[in-house]
Protein backbone atom coordinates (compact mmCIF):
# COMPACT_ATOMS: atom_id res chain seq x y z
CA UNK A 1 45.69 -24.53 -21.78
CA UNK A 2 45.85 -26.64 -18.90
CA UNK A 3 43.36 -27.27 -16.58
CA UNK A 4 44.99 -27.14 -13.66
CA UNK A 5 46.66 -24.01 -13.93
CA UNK A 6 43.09 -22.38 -14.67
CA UNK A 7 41.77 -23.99 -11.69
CA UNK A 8 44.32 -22.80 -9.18
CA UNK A 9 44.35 -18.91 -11.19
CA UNK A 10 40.46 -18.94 -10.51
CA UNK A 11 40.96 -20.32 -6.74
CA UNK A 12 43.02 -18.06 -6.26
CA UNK A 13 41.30 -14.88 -7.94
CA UNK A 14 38.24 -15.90 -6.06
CA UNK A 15 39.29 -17.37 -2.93
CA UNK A 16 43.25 -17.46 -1.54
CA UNK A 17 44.29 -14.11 -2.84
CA UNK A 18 41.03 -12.04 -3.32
CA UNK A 19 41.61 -8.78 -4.15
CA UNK A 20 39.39 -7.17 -1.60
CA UNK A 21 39.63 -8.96 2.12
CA UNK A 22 43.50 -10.88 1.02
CA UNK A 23 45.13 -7.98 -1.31
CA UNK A 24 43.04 -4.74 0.71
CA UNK A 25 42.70 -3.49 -2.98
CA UNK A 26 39.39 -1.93 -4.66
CA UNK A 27 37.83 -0.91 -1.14
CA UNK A 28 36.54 2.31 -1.97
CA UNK A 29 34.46 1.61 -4.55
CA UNK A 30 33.62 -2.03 -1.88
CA UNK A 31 32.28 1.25 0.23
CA UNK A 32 30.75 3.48 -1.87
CA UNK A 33 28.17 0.75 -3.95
CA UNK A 34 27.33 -1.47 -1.22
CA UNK A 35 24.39 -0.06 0.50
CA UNK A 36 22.04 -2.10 -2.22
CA UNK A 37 22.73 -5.49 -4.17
CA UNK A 38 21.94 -4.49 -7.38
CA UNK A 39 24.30 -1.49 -7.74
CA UNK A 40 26.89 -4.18 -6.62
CA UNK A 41 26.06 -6.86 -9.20
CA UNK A 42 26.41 -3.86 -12.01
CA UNK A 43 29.39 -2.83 -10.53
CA UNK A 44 31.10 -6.06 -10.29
CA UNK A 45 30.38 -6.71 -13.99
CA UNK A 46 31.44 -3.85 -14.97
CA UNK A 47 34.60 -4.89 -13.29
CA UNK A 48 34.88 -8.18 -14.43
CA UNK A 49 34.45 -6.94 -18.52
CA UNK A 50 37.21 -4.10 -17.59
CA UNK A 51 39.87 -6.16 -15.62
CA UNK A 52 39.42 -9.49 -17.90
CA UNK A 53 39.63 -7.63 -21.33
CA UNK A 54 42.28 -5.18 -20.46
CA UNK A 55 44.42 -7.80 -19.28
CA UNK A 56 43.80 -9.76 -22.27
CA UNK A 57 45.02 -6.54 -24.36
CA UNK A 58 47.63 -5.76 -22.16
CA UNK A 59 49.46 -9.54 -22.65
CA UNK A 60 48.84 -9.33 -26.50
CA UNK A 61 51.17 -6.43 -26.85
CA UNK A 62 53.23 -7.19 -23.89
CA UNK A 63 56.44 -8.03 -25.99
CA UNK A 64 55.72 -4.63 -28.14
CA UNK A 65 55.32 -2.08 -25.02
CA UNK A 66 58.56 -0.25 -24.35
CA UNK A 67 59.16 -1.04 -20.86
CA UNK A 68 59.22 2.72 -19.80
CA UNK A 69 55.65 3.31 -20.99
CA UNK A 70 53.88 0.16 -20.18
CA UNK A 71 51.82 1.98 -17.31
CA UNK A 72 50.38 4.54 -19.71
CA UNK A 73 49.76 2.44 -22.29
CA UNK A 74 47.79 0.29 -19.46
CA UNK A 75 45.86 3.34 -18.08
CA UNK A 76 44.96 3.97 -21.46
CA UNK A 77 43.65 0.18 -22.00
CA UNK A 78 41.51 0.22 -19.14
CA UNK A 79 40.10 3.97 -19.61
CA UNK A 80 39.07 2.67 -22.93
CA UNK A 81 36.82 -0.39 -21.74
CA UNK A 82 36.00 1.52 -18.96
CA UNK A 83 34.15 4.34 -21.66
CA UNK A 84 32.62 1.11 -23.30
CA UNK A 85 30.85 -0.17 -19.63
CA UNK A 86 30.09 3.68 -19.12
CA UNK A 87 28.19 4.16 -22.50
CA UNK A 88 26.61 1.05 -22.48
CA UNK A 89 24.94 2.13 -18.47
CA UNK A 90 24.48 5.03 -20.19
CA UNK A 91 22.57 3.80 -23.49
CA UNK A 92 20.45 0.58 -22.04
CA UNK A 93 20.39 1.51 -18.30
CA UNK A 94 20.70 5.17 -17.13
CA UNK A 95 18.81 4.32 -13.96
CA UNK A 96 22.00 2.17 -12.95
CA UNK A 97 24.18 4.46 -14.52
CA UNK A 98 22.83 7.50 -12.34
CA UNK A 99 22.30 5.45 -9.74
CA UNK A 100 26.41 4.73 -9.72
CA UNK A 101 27.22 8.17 -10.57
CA UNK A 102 30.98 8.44 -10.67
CA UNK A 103 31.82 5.29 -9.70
CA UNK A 104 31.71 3.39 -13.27
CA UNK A 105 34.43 6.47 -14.39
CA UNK A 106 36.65 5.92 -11.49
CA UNK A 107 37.27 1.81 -12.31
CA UNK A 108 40.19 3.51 -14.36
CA UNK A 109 42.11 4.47 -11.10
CA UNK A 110 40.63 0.57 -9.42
CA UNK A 111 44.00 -0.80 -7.67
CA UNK A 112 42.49 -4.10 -9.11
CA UNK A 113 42.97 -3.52 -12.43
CA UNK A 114 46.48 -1.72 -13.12
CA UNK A 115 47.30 -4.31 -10.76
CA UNK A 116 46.97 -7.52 -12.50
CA UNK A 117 47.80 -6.03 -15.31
CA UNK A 118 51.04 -5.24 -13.96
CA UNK A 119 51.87 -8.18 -11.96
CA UNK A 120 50.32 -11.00 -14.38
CA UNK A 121 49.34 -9.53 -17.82
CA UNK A 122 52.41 -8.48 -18.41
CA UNK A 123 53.92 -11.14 -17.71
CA UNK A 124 51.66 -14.45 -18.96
CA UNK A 125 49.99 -15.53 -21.76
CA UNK A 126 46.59 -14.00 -23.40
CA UNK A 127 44.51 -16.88 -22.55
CA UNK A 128 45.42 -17.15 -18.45
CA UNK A 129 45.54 -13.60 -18.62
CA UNK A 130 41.47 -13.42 -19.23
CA UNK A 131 41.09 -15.47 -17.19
CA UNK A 132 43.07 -13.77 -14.28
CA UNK A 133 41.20 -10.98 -14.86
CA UNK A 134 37.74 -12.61 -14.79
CA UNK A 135 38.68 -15.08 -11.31
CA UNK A 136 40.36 -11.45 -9.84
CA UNK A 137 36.60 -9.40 -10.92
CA UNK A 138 34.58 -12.32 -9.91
CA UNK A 139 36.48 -12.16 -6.44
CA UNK A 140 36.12 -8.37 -6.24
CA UNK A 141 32.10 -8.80 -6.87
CA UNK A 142 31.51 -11.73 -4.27
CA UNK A 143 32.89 -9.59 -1.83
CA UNK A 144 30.55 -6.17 -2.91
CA UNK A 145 27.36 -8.80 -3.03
CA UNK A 146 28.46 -10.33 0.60
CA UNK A 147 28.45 -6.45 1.78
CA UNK A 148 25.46 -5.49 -0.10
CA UNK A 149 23.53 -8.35 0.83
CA UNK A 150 23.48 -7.73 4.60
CA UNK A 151 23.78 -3.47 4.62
CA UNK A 152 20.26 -3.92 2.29
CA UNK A 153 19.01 -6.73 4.40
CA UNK A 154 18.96 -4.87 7.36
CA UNK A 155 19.03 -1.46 6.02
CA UNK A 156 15.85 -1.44 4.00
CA UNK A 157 14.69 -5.40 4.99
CA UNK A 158 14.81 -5.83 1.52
CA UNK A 159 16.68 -8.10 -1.13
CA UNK A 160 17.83 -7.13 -4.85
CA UNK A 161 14.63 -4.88 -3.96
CA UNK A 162 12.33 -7.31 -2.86
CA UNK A 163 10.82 -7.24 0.68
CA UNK A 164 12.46 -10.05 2.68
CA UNK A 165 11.73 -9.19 6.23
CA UNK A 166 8.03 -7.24 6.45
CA UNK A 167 6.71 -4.05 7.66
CA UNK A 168 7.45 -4.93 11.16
CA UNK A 169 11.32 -4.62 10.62
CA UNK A 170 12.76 -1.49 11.82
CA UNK A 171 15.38 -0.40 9.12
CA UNK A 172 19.27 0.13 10.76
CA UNK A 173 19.98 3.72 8.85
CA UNK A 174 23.38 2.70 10.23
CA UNK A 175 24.07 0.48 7.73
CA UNK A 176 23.04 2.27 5.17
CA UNK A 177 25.21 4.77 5.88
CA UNK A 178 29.21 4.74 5.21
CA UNK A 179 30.05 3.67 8.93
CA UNK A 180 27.73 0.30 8.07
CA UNK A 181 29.88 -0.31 5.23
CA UNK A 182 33.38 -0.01 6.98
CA UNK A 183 31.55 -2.16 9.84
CA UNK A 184 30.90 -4.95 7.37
CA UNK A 185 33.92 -4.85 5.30
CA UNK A 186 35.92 -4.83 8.52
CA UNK A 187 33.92 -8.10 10.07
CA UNK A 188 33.92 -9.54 6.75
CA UNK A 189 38.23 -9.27 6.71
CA UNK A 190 38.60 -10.23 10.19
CA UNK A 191 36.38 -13.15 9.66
CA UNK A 192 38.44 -14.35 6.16
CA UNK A 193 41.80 -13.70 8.10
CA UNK A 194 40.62 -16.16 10.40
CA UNK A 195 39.42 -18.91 8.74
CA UNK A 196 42.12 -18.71 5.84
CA UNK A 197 46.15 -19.30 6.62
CA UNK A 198 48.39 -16.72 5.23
CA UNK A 199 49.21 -16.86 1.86
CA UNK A 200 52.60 -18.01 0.90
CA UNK A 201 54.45 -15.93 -1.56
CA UNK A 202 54.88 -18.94 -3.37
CA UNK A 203 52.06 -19.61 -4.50
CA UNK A 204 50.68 -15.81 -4.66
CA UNK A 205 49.15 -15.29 -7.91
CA UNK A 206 51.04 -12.48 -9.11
CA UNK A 207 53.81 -14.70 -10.28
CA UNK A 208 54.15 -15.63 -13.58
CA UNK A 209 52.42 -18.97 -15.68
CA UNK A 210 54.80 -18.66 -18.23
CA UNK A 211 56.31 -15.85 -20.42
């Protein structure tokens, strides 16, 4: 495996091609679990575990997946992790899982996901195909924990629940509320867009490492 290559597939999972504010992929659930940090740190790893392992499954069998199935046999992949992340909320922390609701279920339909499955699982080996899939969730989650971070800052004044602020701060219900989230996610694209060129198709990662 060569260090390089891993380097530029994380760089560019993370940072050149996120998913989120470079691809516009994964937004609604960006929306929907951003209004406090934790839910986004669950989420994120839940997303990470999914997209990482169900690319790694998808490029073991790549060469045995008739071509004209290969999406339902990957919408089965994920849907199965997916079960795994939901059971273990479930079993060791139904708080979160509650808290989440429908969320952790709908990761099947993430754009994210069938995504790099399709564009680089499919197409790379096992090994670069993990980690693809962890550099594209670890992208996906810095984003949700950017959001999070400011809607609960000045939302509740608080901080993965702790007080950051005081009693004295008056709480913006705005960004608590699914305008703050566009608001942020919009500012937080804008300001990417303009402190990042355009990415060449070149060097995109959907592209493959080697087949």
């Amino acid at each position: 495996m060569s260090n390089t290559k891993s380097k530029e597939i994380f760089t560019l999972g993370v940072w050149k091609d996120n998913p989120v504010y470079r691809q516009i992929l994964g937004i609604c659930s960006a929306l929907a679990v951003t209004n406090l940090m934790l839910n986004s740190l669950v989420m994120g790893l839940g997303l990470i575990f999914v997209t990482a392992f169900s690319e790694l499954t998808v490029s073991l069998i790549r060469r045995f997946t008739p071509k004209h199935i290969r999406m339902m046999v990957q919408t089965l992949i994920i849907s199965a992790y997916v079960i795994i992340v939901d059971i273990l909320l479930k079993a060791y922390y139904p708080s979160m899982s509650e808290a989440l609701g429908p969320y952790v279920g709908l990761i099947i339909t993430n754009c994210i996901i069938m995504g790099r499955c399709e564009a680089f699982a499919q197409n790379n080996p096992p090994i670069y195909s993990f980690l693809d899939g962890i550099a594209s969730g670890t992208g996906y989650t810095i984003v949700l924990l950017i959001i999070s971070f400011f809607r609960e800052l000045l939302g509740f004044g608080t901080v993965f629940g702790i007080n950051i602020l005081g009693d004295s701060w008056v709480n913006w219900s705005l960004m608590i509320m699914p305008p703050g989230a566009f608001f942020m996610l919009a500012l937080l694209i804008w300001a990417t867009k303009s402190l990042l060129p355009e990415k060449d198709d070149e060097t995109s990662k959907g592209g493959a490492v080697n087949a």
